[in-house]
PDB file of N, CA and C in Angstrom:
ATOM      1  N   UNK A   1     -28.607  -0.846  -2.728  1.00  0.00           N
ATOM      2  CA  UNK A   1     -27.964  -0.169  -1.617  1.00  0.00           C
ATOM      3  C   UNK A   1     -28.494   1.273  -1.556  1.00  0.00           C
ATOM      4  N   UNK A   2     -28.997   1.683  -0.266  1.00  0.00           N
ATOM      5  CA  UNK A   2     -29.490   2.811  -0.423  1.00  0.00           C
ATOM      6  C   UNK A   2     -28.339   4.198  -0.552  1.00  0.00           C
ATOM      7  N   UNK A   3     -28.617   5.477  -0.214  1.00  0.00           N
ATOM      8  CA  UNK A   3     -27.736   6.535  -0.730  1.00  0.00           C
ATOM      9  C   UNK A   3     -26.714   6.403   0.243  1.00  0.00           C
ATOM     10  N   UNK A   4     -27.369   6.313   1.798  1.00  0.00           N
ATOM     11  CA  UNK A   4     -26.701   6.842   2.728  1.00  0.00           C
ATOM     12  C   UNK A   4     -25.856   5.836   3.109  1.00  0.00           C
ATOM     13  N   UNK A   5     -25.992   4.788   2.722  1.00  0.00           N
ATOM     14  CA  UNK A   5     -25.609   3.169   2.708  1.00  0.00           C
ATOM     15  C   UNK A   5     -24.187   3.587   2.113  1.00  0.00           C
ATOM     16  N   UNK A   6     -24.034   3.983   0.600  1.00  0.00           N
ATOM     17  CA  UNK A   6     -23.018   4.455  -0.561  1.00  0.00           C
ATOM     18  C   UNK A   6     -21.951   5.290   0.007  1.00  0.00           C
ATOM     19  N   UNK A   7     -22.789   6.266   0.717  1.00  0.00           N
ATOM     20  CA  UNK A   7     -21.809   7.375   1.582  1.00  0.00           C
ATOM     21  C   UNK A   7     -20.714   7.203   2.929  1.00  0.00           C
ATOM     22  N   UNK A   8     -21.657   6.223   3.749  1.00  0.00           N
ATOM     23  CA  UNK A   8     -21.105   5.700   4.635  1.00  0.00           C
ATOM     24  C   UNK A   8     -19.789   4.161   3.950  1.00  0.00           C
ATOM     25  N   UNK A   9     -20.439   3.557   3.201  1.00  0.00           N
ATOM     26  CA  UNK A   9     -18.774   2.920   2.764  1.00  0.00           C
ATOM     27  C   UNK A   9     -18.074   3.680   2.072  1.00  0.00           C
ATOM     28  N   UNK A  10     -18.114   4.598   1.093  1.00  0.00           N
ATOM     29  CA  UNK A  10     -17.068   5.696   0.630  1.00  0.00           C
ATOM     30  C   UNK A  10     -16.417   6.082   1.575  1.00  0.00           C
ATOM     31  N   UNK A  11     -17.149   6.809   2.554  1.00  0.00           N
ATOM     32  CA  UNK A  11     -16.031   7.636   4.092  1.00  0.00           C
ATOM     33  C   UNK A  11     -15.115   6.625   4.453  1.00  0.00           C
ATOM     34  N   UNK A  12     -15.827   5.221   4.099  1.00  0.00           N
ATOM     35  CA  UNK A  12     -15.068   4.118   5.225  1.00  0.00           C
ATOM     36  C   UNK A  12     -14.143   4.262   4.079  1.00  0.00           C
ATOM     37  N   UNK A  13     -13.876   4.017   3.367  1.00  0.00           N
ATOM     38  CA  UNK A  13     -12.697   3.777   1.813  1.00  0.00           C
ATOM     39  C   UNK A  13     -12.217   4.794   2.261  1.00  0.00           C
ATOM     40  N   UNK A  14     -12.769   6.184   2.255  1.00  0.00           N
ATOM     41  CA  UNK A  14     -11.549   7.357   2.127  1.00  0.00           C
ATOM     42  C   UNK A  14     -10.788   7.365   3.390  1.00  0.00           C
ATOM     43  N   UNK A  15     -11.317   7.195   4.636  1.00  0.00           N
ATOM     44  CA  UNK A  15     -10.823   7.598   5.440  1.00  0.00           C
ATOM     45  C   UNK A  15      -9.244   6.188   6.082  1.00  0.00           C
ATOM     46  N   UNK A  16      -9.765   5.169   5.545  1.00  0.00           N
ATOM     47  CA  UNK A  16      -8.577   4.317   5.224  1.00  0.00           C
ATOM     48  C   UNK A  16      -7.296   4.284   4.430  1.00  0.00           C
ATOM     49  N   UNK A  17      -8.137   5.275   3.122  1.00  0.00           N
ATOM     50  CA  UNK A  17      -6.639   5.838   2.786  1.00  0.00           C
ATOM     51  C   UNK A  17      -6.835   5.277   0.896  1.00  0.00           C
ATOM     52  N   UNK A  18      -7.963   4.673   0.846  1.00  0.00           N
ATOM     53  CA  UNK A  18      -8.476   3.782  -0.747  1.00  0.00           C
ATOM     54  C   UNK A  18      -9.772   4.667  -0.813  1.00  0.00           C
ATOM     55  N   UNK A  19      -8.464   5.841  -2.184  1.00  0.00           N
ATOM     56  CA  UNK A  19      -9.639   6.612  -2.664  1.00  0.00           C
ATOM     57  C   UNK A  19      -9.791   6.071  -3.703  1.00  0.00           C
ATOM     58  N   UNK A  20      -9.231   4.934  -4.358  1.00  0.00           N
ATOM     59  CA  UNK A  20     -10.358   4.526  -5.855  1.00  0.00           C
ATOM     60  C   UNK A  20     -11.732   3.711  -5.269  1.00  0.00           C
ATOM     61  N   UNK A  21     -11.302   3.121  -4.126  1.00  0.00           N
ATOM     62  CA  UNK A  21     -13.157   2.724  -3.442  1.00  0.00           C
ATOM     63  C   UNK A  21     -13.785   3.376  -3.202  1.00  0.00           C
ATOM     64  N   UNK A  22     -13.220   4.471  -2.744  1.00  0.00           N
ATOM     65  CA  UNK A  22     -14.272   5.556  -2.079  1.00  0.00           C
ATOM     66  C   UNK A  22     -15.208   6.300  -3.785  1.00  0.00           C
ATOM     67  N   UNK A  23     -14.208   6.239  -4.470  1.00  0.00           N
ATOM     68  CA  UNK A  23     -14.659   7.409  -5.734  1.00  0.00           C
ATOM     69  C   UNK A  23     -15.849   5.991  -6.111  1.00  0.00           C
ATOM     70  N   UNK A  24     -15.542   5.286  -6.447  1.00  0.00           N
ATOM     71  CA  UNK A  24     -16.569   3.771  -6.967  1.00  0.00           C
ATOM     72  C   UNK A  24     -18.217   4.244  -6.192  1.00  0.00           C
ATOM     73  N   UNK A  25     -17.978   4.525  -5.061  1.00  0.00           N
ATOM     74  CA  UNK A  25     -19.444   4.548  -3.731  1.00  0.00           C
ATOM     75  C   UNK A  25     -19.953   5.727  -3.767  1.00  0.00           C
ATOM     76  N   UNK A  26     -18.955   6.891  -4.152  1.00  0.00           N
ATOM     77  CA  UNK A  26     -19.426   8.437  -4.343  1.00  0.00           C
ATOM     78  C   UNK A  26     -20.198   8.125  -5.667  1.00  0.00           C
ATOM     79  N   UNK A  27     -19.440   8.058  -6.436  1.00  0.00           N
ATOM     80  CA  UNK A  27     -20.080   8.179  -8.086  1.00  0.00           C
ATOM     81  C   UNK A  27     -21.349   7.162  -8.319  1.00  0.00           C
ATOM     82  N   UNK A  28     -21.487   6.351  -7.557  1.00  0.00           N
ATOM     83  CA  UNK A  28     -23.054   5.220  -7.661  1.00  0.00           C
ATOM     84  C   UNK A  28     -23.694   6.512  -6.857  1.00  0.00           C
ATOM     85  N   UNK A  29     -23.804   6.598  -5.913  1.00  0.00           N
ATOM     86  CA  UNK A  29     -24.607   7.656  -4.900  1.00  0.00           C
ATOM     87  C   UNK A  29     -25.100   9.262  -6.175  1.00  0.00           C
ATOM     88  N   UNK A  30     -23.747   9.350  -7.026  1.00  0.00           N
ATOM     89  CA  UNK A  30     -23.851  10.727  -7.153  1.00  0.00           C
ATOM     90  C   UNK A  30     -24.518  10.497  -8.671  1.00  0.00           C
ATOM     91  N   UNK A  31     -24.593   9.209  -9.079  1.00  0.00           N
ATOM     92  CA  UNK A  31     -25.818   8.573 -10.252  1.00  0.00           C
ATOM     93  C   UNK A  31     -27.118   8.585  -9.653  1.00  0.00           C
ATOM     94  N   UNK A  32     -27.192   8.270  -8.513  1.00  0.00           N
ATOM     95  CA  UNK A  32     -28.376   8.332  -8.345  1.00  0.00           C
ATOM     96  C   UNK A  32     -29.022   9.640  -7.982  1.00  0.00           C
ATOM     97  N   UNK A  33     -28.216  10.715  -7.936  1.00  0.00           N
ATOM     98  CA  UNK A  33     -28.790  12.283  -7.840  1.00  0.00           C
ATOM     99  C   UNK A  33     -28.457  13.176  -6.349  1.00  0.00           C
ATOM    100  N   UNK A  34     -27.247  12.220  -5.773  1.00  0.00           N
ATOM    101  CA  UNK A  34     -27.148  12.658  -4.669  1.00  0.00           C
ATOM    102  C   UNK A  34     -25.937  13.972  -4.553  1.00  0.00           C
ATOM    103  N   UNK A  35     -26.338  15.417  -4.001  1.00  0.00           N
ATOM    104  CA  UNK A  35     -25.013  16.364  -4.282  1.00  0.00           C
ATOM    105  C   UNK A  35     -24.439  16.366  -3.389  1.00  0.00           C
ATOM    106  N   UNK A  36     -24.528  15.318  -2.073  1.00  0.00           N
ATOM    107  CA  UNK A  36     -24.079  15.252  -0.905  1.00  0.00           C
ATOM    108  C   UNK A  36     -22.316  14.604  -1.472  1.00  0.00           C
ATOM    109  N   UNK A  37     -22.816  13.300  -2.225  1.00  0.00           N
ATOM    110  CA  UNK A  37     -21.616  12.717  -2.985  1.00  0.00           C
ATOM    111  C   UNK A  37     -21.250  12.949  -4.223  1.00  0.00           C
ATOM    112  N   UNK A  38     -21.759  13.840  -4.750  1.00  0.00           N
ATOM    113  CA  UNK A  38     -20.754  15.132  -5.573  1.00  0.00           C
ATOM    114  C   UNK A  38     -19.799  15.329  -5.085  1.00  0.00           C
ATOM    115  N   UNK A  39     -20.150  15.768  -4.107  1.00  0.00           N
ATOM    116  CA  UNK A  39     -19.260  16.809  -3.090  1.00  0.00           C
ATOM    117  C   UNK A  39     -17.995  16.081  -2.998  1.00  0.00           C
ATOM    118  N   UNK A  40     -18.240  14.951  -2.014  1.00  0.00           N
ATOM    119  CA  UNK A  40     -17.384  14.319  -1.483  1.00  0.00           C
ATOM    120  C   UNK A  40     -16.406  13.522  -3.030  1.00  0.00           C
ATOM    121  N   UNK A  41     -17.013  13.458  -4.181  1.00  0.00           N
ATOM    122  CA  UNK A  41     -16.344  12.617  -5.205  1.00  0.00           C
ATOM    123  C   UNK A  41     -15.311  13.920  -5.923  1.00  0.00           C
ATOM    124  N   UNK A  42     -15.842  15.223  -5.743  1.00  0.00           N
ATOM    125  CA  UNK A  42     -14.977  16.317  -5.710  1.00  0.00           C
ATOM    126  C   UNK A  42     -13.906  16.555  -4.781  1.00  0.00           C
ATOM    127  N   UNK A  43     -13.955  16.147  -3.266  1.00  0.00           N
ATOM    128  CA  UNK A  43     -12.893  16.208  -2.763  1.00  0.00           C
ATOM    129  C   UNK A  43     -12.218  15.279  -2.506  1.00  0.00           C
ATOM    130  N   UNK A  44     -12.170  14.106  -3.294  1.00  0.00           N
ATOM    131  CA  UNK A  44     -11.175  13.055  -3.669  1.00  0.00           C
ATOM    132  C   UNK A  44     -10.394  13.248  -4.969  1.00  0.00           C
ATOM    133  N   UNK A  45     -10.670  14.213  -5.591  1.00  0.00           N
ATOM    134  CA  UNK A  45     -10.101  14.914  -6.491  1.00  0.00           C
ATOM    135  C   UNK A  45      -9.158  16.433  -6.433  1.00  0.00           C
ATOM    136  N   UNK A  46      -9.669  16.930  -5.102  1.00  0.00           N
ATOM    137  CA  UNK A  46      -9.040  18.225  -4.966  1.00  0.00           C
ATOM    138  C   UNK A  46      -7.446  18.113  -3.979  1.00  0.00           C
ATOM    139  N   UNK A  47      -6.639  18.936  -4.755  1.00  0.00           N
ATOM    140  CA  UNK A  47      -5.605  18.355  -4.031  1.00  0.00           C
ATOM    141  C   UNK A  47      -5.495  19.091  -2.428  1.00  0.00           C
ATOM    142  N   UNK A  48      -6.344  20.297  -2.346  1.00  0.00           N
ATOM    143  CA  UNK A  48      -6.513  20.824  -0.708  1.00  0.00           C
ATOM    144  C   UNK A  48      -6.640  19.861   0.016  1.00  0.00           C
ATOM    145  N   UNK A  49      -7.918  19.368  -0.129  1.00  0.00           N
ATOM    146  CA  UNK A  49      -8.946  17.964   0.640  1.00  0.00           C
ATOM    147  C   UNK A  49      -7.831  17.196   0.742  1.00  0.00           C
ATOM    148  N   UNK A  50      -7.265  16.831  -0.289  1.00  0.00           N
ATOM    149  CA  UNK A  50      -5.769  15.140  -0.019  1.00  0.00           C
ATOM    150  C   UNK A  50      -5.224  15.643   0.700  1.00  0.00           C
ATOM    151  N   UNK A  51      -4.602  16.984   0.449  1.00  0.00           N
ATOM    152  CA  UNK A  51      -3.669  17.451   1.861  1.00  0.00           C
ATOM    153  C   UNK A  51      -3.746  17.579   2.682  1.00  0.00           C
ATOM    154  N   UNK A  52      -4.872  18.065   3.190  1.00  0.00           N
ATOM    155  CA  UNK A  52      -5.671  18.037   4.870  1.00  0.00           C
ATOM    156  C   UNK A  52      -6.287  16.502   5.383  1.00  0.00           C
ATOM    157  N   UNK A  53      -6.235  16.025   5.038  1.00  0.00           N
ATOM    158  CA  UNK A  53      -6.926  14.376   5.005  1.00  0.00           C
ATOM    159  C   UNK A  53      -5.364  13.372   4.918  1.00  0.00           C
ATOM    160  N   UNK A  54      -4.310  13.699   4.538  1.00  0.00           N
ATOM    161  CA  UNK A  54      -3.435  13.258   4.748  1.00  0.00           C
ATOM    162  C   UNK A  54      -3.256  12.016   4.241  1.00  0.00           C
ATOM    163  N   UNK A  55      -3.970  11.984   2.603  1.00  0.00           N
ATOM    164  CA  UNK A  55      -4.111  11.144   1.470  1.00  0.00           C
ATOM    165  C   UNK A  55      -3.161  11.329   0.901  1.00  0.00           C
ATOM    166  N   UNK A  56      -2.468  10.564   0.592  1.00  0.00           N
ATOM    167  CA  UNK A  56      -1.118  10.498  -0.503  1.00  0.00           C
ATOM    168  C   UNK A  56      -1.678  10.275  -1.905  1.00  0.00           C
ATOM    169  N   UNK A  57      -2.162  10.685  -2.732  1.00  0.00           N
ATOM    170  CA  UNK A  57      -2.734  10.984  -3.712  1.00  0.00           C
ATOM    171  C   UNK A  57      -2.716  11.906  -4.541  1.00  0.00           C
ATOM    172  N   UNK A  58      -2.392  11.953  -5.760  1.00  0.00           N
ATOM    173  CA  UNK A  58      -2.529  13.111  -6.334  1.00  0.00           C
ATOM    174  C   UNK A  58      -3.775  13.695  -6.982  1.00  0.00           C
ATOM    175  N   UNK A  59      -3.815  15.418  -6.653  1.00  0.00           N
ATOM    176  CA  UNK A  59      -4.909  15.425  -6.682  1.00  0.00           C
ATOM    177  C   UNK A  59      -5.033  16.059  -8.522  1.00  0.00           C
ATOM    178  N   UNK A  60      -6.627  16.276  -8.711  1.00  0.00           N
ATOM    179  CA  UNK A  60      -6.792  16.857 -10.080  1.00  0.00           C
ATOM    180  C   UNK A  60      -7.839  18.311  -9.822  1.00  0.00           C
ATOM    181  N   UNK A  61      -7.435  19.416  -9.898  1.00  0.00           N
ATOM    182  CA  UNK A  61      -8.532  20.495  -9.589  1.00  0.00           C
ATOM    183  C   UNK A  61      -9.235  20.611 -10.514  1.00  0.00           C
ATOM    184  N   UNK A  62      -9.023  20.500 -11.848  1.00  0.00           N
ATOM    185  CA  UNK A  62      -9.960  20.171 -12.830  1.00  0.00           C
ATOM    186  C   UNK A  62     -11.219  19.570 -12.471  1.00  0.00           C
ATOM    187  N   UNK A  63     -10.819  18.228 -12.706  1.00  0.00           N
ATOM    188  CA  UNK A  63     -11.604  17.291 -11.737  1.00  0.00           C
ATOM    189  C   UNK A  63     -12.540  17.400 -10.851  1.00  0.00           C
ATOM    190  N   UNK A  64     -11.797  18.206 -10.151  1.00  0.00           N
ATOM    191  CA  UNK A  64     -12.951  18.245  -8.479  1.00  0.00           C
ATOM    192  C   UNK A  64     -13.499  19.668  -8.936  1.00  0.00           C
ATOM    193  N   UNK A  65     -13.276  20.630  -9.591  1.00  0.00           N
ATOM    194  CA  UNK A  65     -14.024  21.789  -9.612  1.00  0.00           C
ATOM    195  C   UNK A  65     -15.186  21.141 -10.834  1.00  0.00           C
ATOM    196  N   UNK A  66     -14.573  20.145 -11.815  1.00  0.00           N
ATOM    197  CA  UNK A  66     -16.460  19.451 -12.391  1.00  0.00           C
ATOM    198  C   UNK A  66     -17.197  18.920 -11.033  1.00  0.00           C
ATOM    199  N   UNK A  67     -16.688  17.976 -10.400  1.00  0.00           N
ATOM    200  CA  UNK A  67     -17.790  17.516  -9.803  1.00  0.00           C
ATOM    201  C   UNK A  67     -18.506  18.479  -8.615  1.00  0.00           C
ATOM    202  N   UNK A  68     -17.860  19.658  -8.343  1.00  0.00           N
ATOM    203  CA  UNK A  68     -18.176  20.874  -7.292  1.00  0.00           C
ATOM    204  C   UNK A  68     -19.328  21.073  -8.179  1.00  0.00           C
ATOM    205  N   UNK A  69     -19.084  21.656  -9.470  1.00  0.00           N
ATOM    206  CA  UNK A  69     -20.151  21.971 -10.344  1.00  0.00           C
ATOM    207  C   UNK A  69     -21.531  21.153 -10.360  1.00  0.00           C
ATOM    208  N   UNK A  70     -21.165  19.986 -10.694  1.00  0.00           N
ATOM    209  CA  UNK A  70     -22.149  18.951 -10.617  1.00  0.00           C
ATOM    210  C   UNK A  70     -23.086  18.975  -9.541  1.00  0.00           C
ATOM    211  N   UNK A  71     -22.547  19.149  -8.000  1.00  0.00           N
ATOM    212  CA  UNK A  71     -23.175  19.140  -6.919  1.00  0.00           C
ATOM    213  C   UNK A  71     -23.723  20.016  -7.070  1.00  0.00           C
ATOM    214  N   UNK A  72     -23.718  21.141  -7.551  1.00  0.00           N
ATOM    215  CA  UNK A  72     -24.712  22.339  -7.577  1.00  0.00           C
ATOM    216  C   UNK A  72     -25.727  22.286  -8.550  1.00  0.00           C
ATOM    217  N   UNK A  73     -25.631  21.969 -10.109  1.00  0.00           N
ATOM    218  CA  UNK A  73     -26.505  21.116 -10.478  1.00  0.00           C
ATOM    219  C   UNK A  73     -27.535  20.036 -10.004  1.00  0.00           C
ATOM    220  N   UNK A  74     -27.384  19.309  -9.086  1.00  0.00           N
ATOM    221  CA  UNK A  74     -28.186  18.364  -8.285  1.00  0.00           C
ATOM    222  C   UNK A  74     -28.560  19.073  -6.875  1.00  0.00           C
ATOM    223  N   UNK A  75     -28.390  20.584  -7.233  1.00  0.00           N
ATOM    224  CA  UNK A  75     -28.831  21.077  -5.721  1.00  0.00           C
ATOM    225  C   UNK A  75     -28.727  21.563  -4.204  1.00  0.00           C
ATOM    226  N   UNK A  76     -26.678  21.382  -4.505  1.00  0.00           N
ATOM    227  CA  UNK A  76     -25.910  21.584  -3.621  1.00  0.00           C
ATOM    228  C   UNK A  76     -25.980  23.085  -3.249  1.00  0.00           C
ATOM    229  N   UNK A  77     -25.907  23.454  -1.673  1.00  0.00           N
ATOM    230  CA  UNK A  77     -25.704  24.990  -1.743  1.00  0.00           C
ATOM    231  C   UNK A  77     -24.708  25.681  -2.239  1.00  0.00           C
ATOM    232  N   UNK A  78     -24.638  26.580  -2.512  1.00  0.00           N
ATOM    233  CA  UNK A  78     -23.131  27.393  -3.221  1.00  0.00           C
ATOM    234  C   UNK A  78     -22.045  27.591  -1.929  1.00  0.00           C
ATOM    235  N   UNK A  79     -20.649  27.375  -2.287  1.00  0.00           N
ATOM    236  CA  UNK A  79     -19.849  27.734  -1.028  1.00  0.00           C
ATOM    237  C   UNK A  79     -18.603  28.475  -2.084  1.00  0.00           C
ATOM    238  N   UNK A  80     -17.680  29.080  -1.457  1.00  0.00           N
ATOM    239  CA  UNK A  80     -16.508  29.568  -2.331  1.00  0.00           C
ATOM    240  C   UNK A  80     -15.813  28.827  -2.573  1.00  0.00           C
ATOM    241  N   UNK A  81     -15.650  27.365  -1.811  1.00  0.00           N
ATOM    242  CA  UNK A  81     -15.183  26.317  -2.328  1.00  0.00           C
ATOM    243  C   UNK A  81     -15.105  25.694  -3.905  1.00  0.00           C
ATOM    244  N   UNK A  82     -16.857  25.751  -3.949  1.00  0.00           N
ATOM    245  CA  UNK A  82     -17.221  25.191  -5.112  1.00  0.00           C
ATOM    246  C   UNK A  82     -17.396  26.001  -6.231  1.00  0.00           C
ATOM    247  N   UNK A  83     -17.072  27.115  -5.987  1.00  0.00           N
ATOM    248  CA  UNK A  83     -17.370  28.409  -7.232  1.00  0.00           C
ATOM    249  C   UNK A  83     -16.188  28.436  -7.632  1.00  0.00           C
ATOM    250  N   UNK A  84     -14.883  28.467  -6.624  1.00  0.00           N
ATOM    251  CA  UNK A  84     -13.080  28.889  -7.092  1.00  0.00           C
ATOM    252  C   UNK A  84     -13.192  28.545  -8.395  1.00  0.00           C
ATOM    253  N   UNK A  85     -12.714  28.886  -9.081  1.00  0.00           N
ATOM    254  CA  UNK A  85     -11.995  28.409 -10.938  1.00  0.00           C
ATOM    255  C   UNK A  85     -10.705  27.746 -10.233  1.00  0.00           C
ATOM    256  N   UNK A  86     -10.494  26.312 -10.834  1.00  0.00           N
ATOM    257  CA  UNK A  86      -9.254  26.396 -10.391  1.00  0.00           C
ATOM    258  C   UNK A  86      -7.680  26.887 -10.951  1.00  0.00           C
ATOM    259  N   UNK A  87      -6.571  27.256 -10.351  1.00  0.00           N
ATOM    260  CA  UNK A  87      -5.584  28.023 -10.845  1.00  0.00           C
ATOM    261  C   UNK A  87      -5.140  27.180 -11.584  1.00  0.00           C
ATOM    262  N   UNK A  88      -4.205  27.513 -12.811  1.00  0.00           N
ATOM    263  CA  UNK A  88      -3.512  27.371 -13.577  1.00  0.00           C
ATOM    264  C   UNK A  88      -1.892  27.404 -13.496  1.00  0.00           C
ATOM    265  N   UNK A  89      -1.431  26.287 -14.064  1.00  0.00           N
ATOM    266  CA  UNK A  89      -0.035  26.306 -13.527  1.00  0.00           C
ATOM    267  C   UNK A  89       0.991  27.144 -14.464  1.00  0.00           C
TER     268      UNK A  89
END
């Protein structure tokens, strides 16, 4: 399955509301070196993204600030998104 193949059924998973499918299609994509689905396997983890997306999910900022990281590692541009530390409770 190619990358963009991976990306396009993840969106279809997330945007249905099945983020453990979607994370399954990000994380093959984001094995194969893609920081496009970093990204996106980070904001199935961030609890902003669940809240604006209107995912009932809980989120992990831990989590999504590794895979923010990751995407930049594989080449992602920098945003303040992906730099935040996340807060501490």
């Amino acid at each position: 399955m190619q990358i963009g193949d991976l990306l396009t059924r993840g969106d279809t998973f997330l945007h249905a509301g099945d983020v453990a499918s979607a994370r399954l299609f990000y994380e093959r994509a984001t094995d194969a070196g893609d920081w496009r689905a970093a990204i996106r396997l980070g904001a199935t983890f961030d609890p902003a993204f669940l809240s604006r997306a209107g995912v009932r999910t809980v989120g992990d900022p831990i989590e999504a600030q590794s895979w923010y990281r990751h995407a930049l590692d594989l080449g992602a541009p920098k945003t303040d998104r992906q730099v935040e530390s996340p807060k501490t409770q």
